[in-house]
N, C-alpha and C. Protein backbone atom coordinates (compact mmCIF):
# COMPACT_ATOMS: atom_id res chain seq x y z
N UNK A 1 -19.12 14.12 -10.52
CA UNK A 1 -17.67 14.08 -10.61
C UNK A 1 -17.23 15.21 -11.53
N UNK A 2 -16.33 15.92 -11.09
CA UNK A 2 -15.93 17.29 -11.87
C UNK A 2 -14.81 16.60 -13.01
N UNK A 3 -15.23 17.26 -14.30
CA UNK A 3 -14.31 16.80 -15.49
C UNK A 3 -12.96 17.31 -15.12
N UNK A 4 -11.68 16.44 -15.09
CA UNK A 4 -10.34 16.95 -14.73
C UNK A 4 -9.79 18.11 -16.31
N UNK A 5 -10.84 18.07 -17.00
CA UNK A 5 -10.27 19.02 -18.11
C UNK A 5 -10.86 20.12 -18.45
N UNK A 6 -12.18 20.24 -17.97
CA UNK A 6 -13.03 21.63 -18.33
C UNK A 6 -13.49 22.38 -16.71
N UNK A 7 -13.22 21.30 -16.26
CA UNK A 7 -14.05 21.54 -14.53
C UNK A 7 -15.42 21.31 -14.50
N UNK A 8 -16.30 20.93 -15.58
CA UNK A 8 -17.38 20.68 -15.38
C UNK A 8 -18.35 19.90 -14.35
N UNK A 9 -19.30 19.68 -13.56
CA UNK A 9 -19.77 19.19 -12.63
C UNK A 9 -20.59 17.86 -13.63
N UNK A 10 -21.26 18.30 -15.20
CA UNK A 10 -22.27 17.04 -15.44
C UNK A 10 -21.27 16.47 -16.45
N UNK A 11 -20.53 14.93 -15.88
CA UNK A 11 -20.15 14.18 -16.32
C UNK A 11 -20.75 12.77 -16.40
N UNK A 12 -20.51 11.75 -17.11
CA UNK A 12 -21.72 10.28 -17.07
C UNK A 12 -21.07 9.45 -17.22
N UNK A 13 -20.99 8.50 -16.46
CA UNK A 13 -20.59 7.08 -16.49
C UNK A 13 -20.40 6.40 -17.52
N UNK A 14 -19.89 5.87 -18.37
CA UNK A 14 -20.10 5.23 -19.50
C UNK A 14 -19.75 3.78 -19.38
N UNK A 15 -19.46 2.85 -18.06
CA UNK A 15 -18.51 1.87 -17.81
C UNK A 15 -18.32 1.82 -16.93
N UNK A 16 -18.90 0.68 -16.00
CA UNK A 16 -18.49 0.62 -14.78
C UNK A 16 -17.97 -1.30 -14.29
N UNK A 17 -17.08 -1.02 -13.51
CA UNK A 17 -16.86 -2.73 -13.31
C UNK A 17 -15.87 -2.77 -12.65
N UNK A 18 -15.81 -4.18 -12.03
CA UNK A 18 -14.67 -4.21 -10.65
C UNK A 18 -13.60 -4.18 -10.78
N UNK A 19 -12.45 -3.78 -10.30
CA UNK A 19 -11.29 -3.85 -10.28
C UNK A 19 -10.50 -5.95 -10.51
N UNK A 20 -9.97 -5.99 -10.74
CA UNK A 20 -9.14 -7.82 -10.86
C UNK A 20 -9.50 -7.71 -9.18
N UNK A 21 -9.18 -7.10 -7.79
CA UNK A 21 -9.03 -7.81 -6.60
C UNK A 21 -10.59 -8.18 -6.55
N UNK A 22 -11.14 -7.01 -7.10
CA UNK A 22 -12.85 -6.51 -6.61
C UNK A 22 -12.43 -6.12 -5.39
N UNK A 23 -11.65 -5.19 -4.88
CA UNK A 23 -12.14 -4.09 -4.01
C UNK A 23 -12.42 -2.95 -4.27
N UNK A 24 -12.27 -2.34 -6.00
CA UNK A 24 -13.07 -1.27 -5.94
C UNK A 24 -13.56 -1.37 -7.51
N UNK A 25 -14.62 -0.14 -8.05
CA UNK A 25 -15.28 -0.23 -8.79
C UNK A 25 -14.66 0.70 -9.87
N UNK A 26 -14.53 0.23 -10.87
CA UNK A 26 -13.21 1.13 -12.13
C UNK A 26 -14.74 2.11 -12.71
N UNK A 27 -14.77 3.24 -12.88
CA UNK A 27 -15.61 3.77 -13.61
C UNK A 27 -14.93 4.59 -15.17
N UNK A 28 -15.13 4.61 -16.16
CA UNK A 28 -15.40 5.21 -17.39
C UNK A 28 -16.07 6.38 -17.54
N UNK A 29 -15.97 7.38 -17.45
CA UNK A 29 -16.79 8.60 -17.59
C UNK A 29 -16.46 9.29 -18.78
N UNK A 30 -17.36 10.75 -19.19
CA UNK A 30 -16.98 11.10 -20.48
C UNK A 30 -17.49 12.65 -19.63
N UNK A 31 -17.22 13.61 -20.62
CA UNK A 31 -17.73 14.57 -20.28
C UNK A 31 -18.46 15.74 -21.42
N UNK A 32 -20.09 16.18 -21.10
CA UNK A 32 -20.67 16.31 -22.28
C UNK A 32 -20.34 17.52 -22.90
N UNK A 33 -19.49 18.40 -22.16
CA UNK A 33 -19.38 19.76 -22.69
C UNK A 33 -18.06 19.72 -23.48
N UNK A 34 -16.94 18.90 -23.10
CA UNK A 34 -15.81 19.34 -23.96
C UNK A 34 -15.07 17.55 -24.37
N UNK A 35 -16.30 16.57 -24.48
CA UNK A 35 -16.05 15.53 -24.75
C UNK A 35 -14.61 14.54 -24.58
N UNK A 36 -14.15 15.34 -22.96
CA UNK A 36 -13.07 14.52 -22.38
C UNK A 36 -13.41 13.40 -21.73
N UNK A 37 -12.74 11.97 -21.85
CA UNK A 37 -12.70 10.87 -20.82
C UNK A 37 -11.48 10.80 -20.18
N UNK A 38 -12.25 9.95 -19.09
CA UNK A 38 -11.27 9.70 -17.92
C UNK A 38 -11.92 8.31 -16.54
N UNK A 39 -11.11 7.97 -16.13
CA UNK A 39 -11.42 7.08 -15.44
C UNK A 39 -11.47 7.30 -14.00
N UNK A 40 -12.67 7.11 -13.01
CA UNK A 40 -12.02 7.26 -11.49
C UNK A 40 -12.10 5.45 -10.87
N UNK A 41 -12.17 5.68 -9.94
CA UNK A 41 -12.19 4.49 -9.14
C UNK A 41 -13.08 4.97 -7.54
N UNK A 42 -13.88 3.78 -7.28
CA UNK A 42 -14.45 3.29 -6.10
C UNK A 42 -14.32 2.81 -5.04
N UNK A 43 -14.22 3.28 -3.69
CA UNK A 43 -14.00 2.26 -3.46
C UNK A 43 -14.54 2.49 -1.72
N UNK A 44 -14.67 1.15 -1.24
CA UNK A 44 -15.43 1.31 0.60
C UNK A 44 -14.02 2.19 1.38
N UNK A 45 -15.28 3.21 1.73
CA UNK A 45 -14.81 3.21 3.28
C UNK A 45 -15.42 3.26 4.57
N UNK A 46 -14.86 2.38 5.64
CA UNK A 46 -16.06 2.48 6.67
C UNK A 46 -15.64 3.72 7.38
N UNK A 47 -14.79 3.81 7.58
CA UNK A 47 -14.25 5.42 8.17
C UNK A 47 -13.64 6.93 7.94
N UNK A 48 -13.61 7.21 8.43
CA UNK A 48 -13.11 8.72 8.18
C UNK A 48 -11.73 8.63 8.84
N UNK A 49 -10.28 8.48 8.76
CA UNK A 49 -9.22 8.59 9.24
C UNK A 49 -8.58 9.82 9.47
N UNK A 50 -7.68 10.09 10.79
CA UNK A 50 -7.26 11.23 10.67
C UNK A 50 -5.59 10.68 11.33
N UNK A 51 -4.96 10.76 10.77
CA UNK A 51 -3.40 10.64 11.62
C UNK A 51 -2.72 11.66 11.95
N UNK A 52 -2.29 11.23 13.66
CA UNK A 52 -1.95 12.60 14.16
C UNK A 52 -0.28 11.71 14.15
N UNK A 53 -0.02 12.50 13.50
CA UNK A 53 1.86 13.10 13.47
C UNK A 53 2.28 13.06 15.12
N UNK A 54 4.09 12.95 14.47
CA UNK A 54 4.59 12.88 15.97
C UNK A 54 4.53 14.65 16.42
N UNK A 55 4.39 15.38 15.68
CA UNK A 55 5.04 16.70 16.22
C UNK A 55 2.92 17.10 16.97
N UNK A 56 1.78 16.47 16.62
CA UNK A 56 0.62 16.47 17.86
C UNK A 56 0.08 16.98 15.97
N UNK A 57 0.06 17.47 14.78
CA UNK A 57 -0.59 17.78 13.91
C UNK A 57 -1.56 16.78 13.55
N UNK A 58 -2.37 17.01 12.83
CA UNK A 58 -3.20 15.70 12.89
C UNK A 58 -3.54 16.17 11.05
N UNK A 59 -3.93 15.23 10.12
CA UNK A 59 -4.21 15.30 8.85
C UNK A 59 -4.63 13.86 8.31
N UNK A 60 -5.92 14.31 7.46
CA UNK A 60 -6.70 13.05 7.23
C UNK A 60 -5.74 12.11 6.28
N UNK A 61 -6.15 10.90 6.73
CA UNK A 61 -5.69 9.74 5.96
C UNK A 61 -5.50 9.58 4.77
N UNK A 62 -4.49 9.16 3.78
CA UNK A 62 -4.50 9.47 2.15
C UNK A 62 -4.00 8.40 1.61
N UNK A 63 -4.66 7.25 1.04
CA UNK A 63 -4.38 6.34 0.89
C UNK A 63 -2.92 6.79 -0.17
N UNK A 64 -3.53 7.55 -0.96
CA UNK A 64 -2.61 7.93 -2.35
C UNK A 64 -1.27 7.96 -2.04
N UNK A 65 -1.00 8.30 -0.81
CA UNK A 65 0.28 9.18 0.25
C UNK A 65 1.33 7.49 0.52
N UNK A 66 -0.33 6.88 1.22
CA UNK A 66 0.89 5.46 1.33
C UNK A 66 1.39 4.50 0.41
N UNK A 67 0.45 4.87 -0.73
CA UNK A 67 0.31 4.05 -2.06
C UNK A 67 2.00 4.61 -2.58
N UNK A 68 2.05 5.95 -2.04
CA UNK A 68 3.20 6.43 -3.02
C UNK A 68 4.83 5.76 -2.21
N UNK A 69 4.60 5.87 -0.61
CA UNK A 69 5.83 5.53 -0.05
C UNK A 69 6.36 3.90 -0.14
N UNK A 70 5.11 3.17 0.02
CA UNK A 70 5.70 2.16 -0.64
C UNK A 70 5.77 1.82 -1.70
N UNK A 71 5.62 2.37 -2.82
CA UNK A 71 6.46 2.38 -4.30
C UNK A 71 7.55 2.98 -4.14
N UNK A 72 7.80 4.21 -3.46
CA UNK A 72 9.32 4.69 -3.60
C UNK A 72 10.06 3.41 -3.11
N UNK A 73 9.96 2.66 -1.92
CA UNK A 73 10.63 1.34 -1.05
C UNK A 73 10.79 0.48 -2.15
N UNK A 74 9.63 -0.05 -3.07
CA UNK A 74 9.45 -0.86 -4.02
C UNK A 74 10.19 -0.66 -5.04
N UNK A 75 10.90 0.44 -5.32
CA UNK A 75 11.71 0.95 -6.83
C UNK A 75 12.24 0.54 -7.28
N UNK A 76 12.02 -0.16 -8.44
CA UNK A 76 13.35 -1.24 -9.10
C UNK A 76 13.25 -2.62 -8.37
N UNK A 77 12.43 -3.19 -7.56
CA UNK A 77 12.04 -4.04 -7.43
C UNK A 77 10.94 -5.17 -7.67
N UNK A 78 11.38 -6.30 -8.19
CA UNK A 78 10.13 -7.54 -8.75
C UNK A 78 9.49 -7.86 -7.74
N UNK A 79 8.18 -7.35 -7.34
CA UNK A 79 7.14 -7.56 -6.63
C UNK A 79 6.14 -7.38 -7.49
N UNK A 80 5.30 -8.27 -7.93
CA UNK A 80 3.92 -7.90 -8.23
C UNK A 80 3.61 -7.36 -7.41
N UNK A 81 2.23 -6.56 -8.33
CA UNK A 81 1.70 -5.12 -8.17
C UNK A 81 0.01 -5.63 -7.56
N UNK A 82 0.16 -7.05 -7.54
CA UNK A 82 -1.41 -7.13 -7.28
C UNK A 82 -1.19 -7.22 -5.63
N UNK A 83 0.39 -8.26 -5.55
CA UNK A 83 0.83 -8.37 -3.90
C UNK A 83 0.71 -7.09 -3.35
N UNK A 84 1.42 -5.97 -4.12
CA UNK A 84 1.33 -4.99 -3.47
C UNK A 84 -0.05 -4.05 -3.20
N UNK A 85 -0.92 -4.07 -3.62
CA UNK A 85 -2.31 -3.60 -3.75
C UNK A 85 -2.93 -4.48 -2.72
N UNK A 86 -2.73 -5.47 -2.52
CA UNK A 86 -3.54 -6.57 -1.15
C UNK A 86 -2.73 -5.84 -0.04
N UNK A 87 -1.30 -5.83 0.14
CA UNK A 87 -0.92 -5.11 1.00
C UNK A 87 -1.43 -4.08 1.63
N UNK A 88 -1.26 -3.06 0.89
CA UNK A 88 -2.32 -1.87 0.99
C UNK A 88 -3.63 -2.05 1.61
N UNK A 89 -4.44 -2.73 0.96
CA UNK A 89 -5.84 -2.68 1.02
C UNK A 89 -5.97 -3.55 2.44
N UNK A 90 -4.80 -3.91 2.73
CA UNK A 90 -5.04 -4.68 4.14
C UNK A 90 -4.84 -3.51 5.46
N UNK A 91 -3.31 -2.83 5.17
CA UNK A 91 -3.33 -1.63 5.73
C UNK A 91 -4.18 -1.41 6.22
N UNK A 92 -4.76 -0.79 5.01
CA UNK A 92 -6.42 0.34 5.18
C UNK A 92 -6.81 -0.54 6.40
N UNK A 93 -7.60 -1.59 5.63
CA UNK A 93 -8.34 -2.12 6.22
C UNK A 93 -8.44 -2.53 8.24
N UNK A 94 -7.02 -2.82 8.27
CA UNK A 94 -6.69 -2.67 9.22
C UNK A 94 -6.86 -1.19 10.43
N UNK A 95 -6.42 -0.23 9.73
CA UNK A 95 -6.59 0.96 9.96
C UNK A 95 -7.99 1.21 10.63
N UNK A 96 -9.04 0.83 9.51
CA UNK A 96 -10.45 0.94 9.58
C UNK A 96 -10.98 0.71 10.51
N UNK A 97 -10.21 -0.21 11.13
CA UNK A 97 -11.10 -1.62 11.64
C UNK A 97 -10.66 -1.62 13.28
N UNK A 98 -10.00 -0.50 13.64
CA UNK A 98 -8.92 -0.75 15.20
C UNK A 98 -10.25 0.14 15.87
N UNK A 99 -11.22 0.82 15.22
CA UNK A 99 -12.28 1.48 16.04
C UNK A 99 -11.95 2.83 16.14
N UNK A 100 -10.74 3.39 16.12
CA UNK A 100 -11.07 4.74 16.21
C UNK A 100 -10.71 5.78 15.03
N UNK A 101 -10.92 6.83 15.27
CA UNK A 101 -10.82 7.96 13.81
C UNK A 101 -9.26 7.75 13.47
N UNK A 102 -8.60 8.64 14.96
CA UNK A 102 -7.34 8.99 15.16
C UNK A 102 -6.39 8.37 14.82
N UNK A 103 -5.52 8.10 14.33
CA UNK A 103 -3.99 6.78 14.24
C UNK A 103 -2.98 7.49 14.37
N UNK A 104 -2.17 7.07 15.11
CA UNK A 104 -1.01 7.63 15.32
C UNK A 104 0.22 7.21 14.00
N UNK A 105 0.92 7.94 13.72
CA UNK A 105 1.57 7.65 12.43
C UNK A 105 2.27 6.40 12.60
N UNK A 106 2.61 6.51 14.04
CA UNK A 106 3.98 5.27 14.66
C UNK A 106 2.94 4.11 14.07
N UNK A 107 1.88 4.11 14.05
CA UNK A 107 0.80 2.57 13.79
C UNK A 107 0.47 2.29 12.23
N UNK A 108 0.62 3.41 11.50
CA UNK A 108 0.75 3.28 10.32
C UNK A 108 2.01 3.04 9.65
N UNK A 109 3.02 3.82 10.10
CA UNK A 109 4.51 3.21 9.67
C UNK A 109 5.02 1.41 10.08
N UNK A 110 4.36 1.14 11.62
CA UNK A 110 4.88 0.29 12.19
C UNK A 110 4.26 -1.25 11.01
N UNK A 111 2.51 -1.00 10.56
CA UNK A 111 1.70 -1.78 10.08
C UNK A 111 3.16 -1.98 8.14
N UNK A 112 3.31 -0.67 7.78
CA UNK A 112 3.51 -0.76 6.01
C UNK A 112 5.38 -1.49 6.66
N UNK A 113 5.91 -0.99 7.54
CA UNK A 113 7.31 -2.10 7.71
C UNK A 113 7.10 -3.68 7.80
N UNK A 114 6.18 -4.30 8.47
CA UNK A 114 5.27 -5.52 9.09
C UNK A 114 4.79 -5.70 7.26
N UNK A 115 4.01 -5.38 6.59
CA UNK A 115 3.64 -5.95 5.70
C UNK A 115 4.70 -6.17 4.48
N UNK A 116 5.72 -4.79 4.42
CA UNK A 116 7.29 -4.74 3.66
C UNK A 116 7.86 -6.09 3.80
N UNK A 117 8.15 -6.24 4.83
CA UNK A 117 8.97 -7.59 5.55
C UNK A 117 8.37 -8.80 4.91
N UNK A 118 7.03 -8.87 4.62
CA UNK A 118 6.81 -10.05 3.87
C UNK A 118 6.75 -10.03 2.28
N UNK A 119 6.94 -9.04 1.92
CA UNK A 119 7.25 -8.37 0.47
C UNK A 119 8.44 -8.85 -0.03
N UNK A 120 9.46 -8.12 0.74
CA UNK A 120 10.54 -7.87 0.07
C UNK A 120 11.89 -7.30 1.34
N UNK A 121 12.51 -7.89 1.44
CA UNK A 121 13.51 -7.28 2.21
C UNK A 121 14.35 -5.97 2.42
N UNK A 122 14.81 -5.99 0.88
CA UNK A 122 15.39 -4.65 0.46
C UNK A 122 14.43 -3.37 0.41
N UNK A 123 12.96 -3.70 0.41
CA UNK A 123 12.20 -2.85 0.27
C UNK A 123 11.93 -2.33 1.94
N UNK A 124 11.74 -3.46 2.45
CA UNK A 124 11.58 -2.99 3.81
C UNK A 124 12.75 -2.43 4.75
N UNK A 125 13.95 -2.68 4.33
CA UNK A 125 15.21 -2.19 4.73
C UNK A 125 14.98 -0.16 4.30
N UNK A 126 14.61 -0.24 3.23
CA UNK A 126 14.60 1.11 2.33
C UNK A 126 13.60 2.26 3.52
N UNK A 127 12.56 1.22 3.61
CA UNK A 127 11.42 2.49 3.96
C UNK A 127 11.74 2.47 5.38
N UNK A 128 12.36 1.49 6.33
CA UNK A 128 12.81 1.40 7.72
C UNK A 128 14.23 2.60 7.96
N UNK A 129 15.00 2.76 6.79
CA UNK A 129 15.56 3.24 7.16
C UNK A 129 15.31 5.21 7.23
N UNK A 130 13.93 5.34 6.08
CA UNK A 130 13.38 6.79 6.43
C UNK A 130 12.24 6.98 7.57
N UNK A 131 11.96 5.88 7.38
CA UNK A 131 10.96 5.37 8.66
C UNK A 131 11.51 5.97 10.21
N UNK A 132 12.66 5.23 10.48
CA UNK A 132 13.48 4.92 11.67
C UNK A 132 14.58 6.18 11.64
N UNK A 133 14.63 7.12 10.34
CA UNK A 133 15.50 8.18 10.28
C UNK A 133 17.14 7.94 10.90
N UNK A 134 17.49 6.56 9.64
CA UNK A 134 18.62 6.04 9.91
C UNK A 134 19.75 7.23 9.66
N UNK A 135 20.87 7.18 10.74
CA UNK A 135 21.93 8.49 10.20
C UNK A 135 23.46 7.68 10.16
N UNK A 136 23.43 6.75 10.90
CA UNK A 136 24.74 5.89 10.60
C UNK A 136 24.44 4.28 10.11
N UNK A 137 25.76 3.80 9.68
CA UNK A 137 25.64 2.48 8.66
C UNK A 137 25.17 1.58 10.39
N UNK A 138 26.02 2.03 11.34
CA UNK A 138 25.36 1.00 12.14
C UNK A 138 23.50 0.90 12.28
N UNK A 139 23.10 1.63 12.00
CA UNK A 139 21.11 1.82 12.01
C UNK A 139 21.09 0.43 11.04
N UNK A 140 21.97 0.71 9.80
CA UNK A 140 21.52 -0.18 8.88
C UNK A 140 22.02 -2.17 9.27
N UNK A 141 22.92 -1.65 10.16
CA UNK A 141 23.78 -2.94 10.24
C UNK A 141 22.85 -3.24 11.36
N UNK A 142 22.30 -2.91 12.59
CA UNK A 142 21.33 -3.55 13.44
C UNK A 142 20.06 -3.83 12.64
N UNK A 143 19.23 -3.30 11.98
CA UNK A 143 18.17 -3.71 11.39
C UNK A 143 18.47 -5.27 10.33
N UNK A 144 20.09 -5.19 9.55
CA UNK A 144 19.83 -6.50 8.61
C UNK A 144 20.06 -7.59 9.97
N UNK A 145 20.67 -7.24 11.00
CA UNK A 145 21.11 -8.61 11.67
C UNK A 145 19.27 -9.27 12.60
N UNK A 146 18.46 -7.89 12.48
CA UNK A 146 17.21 -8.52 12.99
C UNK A 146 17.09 -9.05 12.03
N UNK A 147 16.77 -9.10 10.61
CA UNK A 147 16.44 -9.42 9.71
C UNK A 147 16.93 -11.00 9.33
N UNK A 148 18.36 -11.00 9.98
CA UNK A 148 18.94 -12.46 9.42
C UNK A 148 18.77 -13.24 10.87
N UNK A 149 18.25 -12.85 11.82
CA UNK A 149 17.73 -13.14 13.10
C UNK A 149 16.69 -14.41 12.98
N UNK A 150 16.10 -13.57 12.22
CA UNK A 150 14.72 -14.23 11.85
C UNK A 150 14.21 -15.30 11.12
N UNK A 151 13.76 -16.76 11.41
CA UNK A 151 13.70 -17.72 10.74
C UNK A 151 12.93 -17.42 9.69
N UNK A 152 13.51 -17.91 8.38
CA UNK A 152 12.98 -17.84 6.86
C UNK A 152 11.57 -19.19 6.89
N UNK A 153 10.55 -19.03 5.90
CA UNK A 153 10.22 -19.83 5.52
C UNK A 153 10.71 -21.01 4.87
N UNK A 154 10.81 -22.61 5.37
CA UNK A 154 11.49 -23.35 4.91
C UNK A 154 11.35 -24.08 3.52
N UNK A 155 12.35 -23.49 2.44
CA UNK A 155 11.71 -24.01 1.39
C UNK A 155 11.16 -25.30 1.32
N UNK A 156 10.07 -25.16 -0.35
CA UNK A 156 9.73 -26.44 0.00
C UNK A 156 10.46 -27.93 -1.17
N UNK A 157 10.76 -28.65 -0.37
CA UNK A 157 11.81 -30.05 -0.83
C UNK A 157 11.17 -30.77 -1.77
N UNK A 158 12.03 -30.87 -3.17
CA UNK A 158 11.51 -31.81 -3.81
C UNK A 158 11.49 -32.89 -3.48
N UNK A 159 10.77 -33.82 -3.86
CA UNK A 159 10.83 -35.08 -3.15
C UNK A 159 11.59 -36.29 -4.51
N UNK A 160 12.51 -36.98 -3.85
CA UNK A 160 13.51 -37.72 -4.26
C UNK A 160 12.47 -38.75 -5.35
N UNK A 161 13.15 -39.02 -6.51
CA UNK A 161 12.06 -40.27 -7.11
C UNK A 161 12.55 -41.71 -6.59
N UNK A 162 11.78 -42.01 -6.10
CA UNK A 162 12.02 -43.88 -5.05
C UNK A 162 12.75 -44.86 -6.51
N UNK A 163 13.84 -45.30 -6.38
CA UNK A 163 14.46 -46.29 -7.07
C UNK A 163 14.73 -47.55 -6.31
N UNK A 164 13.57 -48.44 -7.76
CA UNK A 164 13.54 -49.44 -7.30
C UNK A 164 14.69 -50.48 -7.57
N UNK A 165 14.68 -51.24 -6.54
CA UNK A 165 16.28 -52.18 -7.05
C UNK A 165 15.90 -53.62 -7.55
């Protein structure tokens, strides 16, 4: 692992251990020439991804890329960060797992709106509307009425205390 401060190639582990989900492995490193630390991270992949864009470009998969768009969606919003990291890691996973290299972006946008929606509303409204390259309020006004379309989970009822007579 190249030191992010000298460029050095011989850096050493000093610490290694799982992340809270345990999907990846937190490492501790140091570096012996100009005694910088720093931390990377681990983590599976079964594939090599490449997403080809609508315009036919094609460019490998970056988790970092989707990690970042749904935080911009997420901004100023109370979502735990662990919900949002399972999200993700389901993505991927998903991604991984359909069998082929290639993904079309429409399958990656279509998957992070689908997992938004159970997040957070406003969040998924946010990234649907750069997603979907909303240009009038009506874009926004058909997307909330799918949204209020849609049966909610029914809260759940306290239950009455039985009075006896």
């Amino acid at each position: 692992m190249r030191c992010p401060y000298c460029g050095s190639l011989d850096t050493q582990v000093k610490d290694s251990r799982p992340t809270d989900d345990s999907s990846s492995i937190r490492r501790r490193r140091i570096c012996p020439d100009c005694g910088g630390r720093f931390t990377t991270f681990e983590r599976v992949q079964l594939r090599e991804l490449t997403v080809v864009k609508r315009s036919g470009r094609r460019v490998p998969f970056d988790r970092d890329k989707l990690q970042q768009s749904v935080d911009v969606a997420l901004r100023k919003r109370s979502v735990d960060p662990e919900r949002v990291e399972r999200m993700i890691n389901g993505i991927v996973r998903q991604l991984e797992s359909m069998g082929e290299g290639d993904v079309p972006s429409e399958t990656v946008g279509e998957l992070v709106m689908e997992g938004l929606k159970g997040l957070d509303d406003v969040a998924y409204v946010r990234f649907a509307s750069v997603y979907k390259n909303f240009r009038e309020a009506k874009d926004f006004e058909e997307i909330l009425e799918k949204l209020a379309e849609e049966p909610e989970e029914a809260p759940r009822l306290k239950k009455k205390p039985v009075q006896s007579e």
